[in-house]
Protein backbone atom coordinates (compact mmCIF):
# COMPACT_ATOMS: atom_id res chain seq x y z
CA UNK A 1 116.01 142.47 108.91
CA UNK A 2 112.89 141.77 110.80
CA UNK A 3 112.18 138.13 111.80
CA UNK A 4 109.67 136.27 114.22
CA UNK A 5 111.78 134.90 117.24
CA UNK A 6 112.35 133.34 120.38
CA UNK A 7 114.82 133.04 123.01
CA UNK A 8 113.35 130.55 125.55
CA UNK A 9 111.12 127.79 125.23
CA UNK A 10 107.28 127.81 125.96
CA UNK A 11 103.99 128.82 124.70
CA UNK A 12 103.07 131.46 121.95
CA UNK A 13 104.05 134.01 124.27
CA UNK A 14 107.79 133.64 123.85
CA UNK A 15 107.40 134.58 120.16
CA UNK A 16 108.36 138.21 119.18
CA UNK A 17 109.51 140.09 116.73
CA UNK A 18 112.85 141.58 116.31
CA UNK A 19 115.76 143.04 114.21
CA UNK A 20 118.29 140.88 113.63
CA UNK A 21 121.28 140.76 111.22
CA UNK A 22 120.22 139.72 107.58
CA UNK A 23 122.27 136.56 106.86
CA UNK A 24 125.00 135.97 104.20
CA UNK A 25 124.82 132.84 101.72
CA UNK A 26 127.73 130.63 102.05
CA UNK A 27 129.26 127.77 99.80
CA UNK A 28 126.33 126.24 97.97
CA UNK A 29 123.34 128.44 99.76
CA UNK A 30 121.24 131.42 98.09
CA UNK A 31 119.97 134.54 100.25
CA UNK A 32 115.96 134.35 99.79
CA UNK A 33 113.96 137.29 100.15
CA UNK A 34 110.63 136.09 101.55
CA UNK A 35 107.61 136.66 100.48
CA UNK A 36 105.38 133.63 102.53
CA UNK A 37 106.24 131.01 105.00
CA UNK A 38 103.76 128.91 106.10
CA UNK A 39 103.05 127.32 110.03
CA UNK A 40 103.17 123.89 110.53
CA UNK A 41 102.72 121.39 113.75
CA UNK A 42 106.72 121.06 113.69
CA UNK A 43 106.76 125.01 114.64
CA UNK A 44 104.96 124.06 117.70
CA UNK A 45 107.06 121.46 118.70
CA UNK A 46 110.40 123.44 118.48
CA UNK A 47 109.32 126.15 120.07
CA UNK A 48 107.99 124.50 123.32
CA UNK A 49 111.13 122.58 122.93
CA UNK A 50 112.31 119.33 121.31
CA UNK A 51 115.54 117.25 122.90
CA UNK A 52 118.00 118.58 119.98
CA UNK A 53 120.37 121.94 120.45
CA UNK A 54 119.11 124.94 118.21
CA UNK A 55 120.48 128.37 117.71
CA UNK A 56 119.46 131.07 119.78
CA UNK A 57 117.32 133.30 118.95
CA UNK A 58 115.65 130.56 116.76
CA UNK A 59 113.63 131.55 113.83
CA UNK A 60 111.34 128.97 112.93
CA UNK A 61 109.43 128.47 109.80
CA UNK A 62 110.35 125.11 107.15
CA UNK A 63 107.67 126.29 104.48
CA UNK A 64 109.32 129.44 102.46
CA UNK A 65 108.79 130.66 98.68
CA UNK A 66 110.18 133.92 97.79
CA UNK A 67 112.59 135.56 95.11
CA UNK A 68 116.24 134.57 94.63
CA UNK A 69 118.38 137.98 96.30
CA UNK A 70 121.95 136.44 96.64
CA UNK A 71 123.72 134.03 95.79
CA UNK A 72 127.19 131.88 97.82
CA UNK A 73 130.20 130.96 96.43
CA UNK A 74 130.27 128.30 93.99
CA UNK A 75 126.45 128.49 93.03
CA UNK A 76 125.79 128.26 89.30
CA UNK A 77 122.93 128.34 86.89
CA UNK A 78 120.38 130.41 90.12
CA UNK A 79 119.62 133.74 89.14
CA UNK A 80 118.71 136.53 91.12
CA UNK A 81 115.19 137.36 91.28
CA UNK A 82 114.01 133.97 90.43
CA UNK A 83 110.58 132.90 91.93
CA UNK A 84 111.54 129.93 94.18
CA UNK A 85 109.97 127.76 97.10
CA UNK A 86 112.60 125.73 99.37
CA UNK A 87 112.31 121.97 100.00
CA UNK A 88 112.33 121.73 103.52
CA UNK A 89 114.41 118.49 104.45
CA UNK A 90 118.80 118.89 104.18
CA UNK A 91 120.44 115.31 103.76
CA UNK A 92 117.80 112.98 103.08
CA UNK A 93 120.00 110.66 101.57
CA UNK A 94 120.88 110.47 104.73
CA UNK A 95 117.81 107.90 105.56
CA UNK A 96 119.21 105.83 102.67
CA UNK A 97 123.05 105.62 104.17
CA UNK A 98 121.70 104.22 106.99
CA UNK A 99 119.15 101.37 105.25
CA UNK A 100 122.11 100.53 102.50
CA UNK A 101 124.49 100.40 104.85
CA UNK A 102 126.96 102.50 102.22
CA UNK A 103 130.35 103.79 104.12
CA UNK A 104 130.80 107.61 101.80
CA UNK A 105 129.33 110.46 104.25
CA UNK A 106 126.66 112.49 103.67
CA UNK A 107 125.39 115.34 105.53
CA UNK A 108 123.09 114.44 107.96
CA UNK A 109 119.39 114.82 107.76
CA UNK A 110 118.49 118.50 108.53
CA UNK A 111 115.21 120.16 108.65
CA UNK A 112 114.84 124.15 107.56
CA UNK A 113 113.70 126.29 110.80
CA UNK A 114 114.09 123.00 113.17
CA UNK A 115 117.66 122.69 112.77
CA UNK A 116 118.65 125.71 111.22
CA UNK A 117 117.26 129.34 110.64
CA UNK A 118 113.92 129.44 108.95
CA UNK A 119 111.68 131.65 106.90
CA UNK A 120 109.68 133.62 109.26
CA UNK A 121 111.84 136.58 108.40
CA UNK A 122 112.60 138.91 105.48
CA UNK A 123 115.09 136.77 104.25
CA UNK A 124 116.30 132.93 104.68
CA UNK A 125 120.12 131.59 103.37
CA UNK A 126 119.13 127.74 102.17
CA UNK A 127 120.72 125.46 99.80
CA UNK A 128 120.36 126.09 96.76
CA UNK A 129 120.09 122.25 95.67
CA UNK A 130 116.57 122.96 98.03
CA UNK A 131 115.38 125.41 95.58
CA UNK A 132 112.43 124.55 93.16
CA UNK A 133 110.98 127.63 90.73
CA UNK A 134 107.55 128.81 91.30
CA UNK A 135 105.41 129.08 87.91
CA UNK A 136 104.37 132.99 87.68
CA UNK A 137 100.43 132.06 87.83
CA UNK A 138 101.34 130.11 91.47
CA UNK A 139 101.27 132.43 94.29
CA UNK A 140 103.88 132.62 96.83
CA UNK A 141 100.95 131.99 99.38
CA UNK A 142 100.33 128.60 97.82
CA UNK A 143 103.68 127.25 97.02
CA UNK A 144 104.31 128.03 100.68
CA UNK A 145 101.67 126.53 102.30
CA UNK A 146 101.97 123.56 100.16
CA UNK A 147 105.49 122.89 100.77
CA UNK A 148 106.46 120.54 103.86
CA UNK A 149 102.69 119.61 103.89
CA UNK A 150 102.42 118.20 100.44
CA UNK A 151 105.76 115.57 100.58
CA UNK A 152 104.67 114.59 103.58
CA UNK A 153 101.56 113.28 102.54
CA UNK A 154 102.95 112.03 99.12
CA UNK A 155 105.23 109.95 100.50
CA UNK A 156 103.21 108.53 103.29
CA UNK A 157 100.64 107.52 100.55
CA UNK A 158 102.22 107.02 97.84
CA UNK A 159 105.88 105.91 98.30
CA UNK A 160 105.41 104.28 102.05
CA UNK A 161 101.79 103.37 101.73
CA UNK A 162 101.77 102.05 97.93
CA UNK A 163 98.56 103.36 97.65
CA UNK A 164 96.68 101.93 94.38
CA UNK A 165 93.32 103.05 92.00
CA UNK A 166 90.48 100.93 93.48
CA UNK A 167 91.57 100.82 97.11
CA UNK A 168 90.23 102.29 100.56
CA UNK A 169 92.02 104.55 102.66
CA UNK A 170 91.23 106.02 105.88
CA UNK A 171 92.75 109.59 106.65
CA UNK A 172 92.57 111.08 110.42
CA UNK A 173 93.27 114.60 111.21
CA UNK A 174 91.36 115.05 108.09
CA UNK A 175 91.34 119.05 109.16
CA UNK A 176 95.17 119.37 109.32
CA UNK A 177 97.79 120.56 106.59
CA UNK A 178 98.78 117.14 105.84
CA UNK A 179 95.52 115.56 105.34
CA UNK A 180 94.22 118.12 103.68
CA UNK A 181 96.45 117.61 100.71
CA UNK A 182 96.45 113.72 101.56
CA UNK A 183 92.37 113.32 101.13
CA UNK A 184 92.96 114.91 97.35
CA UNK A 185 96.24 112.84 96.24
CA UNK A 186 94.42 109.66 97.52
CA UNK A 187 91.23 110.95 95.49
CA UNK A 188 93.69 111.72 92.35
CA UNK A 189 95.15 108.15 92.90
CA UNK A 190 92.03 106.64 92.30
CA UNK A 191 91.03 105.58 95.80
CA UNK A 192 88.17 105.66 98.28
CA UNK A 193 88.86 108.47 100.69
CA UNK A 194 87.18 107.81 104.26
CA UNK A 195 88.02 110.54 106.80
CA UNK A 196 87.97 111.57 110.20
CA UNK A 197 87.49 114.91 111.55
CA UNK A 198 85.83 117.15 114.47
CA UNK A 199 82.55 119.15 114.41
CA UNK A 200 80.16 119.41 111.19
CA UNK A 201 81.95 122.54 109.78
CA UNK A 202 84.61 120.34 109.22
CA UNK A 203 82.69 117.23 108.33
CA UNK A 204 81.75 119.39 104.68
CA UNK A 205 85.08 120.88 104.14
CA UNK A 206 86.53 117.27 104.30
CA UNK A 207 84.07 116.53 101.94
CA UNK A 208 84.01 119.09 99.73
CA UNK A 209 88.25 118.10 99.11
CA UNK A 210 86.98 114.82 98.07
CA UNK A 211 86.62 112.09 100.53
CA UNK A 212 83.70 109.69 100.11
CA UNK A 213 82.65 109.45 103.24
CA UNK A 214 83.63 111.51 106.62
CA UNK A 215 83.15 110.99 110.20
CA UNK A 216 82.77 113.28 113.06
CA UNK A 217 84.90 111.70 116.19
CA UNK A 218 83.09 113.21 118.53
CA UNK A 219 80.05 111.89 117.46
CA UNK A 220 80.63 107.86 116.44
CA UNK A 221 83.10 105.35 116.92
CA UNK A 222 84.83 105.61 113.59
CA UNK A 223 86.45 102.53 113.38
CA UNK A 224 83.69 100.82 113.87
CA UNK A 225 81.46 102.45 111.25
CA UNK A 226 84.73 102.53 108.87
CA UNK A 227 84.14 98.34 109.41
CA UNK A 228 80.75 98.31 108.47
CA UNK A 229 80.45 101.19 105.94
CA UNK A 230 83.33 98.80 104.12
CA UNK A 231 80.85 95.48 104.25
CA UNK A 232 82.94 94.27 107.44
CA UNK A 233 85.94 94.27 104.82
CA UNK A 234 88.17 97.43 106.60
CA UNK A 235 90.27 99.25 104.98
CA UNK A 236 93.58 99.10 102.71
CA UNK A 237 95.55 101.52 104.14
CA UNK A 238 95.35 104.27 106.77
CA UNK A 239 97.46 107.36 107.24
CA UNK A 240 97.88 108.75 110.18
CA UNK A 241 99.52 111.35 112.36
CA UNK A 242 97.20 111.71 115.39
CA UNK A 243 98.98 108.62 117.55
CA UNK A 244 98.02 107.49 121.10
CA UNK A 245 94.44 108.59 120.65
CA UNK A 246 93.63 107.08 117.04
CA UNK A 247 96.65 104.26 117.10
CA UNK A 248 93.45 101.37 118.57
CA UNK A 249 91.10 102.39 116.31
CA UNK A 250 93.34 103.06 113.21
CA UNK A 251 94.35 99.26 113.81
CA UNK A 252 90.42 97.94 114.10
CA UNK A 253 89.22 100.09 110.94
CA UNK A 254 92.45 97.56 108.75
CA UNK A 255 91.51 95.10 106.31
CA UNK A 256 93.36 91.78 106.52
CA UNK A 257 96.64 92.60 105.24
CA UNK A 258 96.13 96.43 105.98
CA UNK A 259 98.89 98.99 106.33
CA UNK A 260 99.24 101.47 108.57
CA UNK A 261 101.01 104.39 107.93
CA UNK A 262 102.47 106.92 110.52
CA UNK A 263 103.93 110.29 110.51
CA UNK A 264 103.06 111.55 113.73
CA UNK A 265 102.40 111.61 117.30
CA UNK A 266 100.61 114.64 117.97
CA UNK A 267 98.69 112.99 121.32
CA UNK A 268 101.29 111.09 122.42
CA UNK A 269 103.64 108.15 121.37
CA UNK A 270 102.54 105.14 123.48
CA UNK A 271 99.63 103.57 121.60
CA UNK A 272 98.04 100.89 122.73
CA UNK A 273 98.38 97.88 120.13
CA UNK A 274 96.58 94.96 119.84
CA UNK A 275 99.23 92.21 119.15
CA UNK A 276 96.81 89.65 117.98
CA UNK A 277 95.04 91.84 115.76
CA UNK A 278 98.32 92.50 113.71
CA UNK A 279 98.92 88.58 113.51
CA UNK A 280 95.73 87.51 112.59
CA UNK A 281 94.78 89.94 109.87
CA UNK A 282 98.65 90.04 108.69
CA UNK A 283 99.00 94.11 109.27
CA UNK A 284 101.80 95.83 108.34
CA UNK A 285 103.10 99.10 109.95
CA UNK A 286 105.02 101.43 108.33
CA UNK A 287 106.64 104.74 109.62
CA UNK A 288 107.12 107.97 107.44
CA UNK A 289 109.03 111.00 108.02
CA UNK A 290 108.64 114.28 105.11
CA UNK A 291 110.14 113.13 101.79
CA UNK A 292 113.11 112.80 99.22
CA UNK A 293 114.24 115.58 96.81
CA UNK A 294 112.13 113.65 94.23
CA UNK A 295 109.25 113.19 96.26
CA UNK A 296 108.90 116.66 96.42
CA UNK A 297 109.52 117.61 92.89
CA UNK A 298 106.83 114.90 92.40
CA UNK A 299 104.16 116.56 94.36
CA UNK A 300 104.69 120.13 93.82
CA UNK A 301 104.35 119.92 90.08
CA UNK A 302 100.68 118.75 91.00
CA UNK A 303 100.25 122.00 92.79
CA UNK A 304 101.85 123.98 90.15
CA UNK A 305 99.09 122.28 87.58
CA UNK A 306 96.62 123.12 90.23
CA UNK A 307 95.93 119.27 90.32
CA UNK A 308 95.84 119.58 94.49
CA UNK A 309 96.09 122.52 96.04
CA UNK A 310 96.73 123.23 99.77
CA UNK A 311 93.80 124.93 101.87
CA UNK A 312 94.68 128.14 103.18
CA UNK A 313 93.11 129.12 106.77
CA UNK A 314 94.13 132.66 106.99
CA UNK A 315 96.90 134.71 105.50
CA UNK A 316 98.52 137.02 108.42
CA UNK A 317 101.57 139.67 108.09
CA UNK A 318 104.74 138.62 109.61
CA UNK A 319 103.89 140.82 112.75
CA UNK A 320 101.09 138.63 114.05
CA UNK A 321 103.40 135.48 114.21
CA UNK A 322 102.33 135.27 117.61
CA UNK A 323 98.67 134.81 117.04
CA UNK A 324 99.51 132.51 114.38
CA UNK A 325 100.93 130.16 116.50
CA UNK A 326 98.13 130.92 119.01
CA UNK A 327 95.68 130.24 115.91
CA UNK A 328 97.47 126.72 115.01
CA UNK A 329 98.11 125.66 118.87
CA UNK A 330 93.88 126.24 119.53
CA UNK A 331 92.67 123.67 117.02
CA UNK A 332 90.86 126.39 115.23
CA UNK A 333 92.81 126.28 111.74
CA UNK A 334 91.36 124.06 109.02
CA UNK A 335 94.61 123.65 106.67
CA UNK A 336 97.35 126.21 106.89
CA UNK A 337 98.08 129.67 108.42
CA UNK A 338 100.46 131.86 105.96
CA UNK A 339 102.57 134.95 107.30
CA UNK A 340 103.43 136.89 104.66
CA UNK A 341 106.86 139.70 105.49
């Protein structure tokens, strides 16, 4: 089969494309045949290299919808040619083993095309406990992009965040994958959406997804226009995957008894905290990492109603997986980039 690879770490240039064997389903997986898989930040990160031990050649690629083509041992009730998209995360009970402090194993937490094999190929084996059908009006394109994007944000907001009607939250990175679907759940939940992005293209697509009010970073101090846009109040809750560079202001822009939320480090991991902030306005910081099996059944029936929808940057054949990663690595995609076998 033909599949976007790479043998060495680095920059887009290590990515190729190549034959490779097609896989074989084993115990409990399903053989999908590929139809869109979806770039995210993680692809980045893996293929540079992250401090775990992956198989070479390493297909990346966590965000996959395609048709059922075979199916393992011991698999029951999945039939071929069924219209499926994979929940990315393996083992996420795992997280809940370690906070209950339960002794019975379970497999450890996984990620599709980080620790294992992913879809940027004609085919991907998976669990088949991942699988989730795809409604025939929902494109392949969109259950794809939506995918790892979508949970991530739901549970950030929603499960982490306890984000209520009537509330404020602030949303950085408002341009990326994430908050892209992030600035519409929190609009669906009832909140006020303030966001932060870069240039005034992107000011007006933030907007037109929903939020309230947007700001340009490279044009104001955000936090300190989020502080007096809100009355000198702040606001209730702010999501956000930017890190080093946005961890100060994200901190300034809380009301008292704020809560931060954060899923990501994507300028670096040592932000600078103001202790006696945190104390005095009783902040709360709370880490987030994709999203439970029901998390994600949660948030992709919205996109199957067309409630939220992911916004799709460019859709690319598998061929130019290269320049898709070039595409995502430059800052220049609003949303998501789609390669499509």
């Amino acid at each position: 089969m033909k599949a976007a690879v790479f043998e060495e770490f680095g920059g887009p240039e290590v990515v190729r494309i190549a034959e490779v064997d097609t896989p074989e389903p084993g115990p409990g997986q399903v053989r999908v045949a590929v139809r869109a898989a979806a770039l995210n930040h993680l692809d980045l990160w893996v293929r540079r290299g992250l401090p775990l031990k992956i198989t070479m050649p390493h297909i990346g690629g966590s965000d996959l919808a395609g048709v059922v083509d075979a199916v393992g041992p011991g698999v029951e009730g999945v039939e071929r040619g069924t219209r499926v998209v994979v929940d990315p995360s393996e083992g996420y009970a795992w997280y809940e083993r370690v906070s209950s402090g339960a002794s019975l194993p379970v497999p450890q937490f996984r990620i599709i095309g980080e620790h294992t094999q992913g879809g940027f190929a004609d085919y991907c084996v998976v669990p088949a406990a991942n699988l989730v059908e795809v409604p025939e009006d929902v494109p392949f394109e969109t259950a794809a992009a939506a995918s790892l994007v979508a949970v991530t944000a739901w549970r950030g907001l929603m499960v982490r965040g306890g984000l209520r009607a009537g509330e404020r939250v602030l949303i950085t990175g408002a341009s990326g994958g994430v908050s892209t679907l992030a600035v519409q759940i929190a609009r669906l939940a009832g909140a006020e959406v303030f966001a932060v992005t870069s240039g005034p293209a992107n000011v007006e697509r933030v907007r037109e997804l929903g939020a309230q009010v947007t700001y340009d970073r490279l044009q104001t101090d955000w936090a300190r226009q989020v502080w007096l846009d809100t009355g000198k109040r702040g606001v209730d809750l702010a999501l956000d995957a930017v890190g080093q560079a946005a961890w100060a202001q994200c901190l300034r822009a809380l009301a008292v008894r704020g809560r931060l939320v954060t899923y990501g480090a994507t300028t670096g991991s040592a932000g600078d905290t103001e202790i006696r902030l945190v104390f005095w306005r009783q902040l709360s910081v709370l880490g987030s990492t994709m999203g439970s099996p029901e998390d994600y059944r949660t948030v992709m029936s919205l996109v199957f109603q067309g409630k939220i929808a992911p916004v799709i940057h460019a859709v690319l054949p598998l061929e130019e997986a290269r320049r898709a990663h070039e595409m995502l690595e430059s800052g220049e995609v609003f949303g998501k980039v789609v390669l499509r076998p």
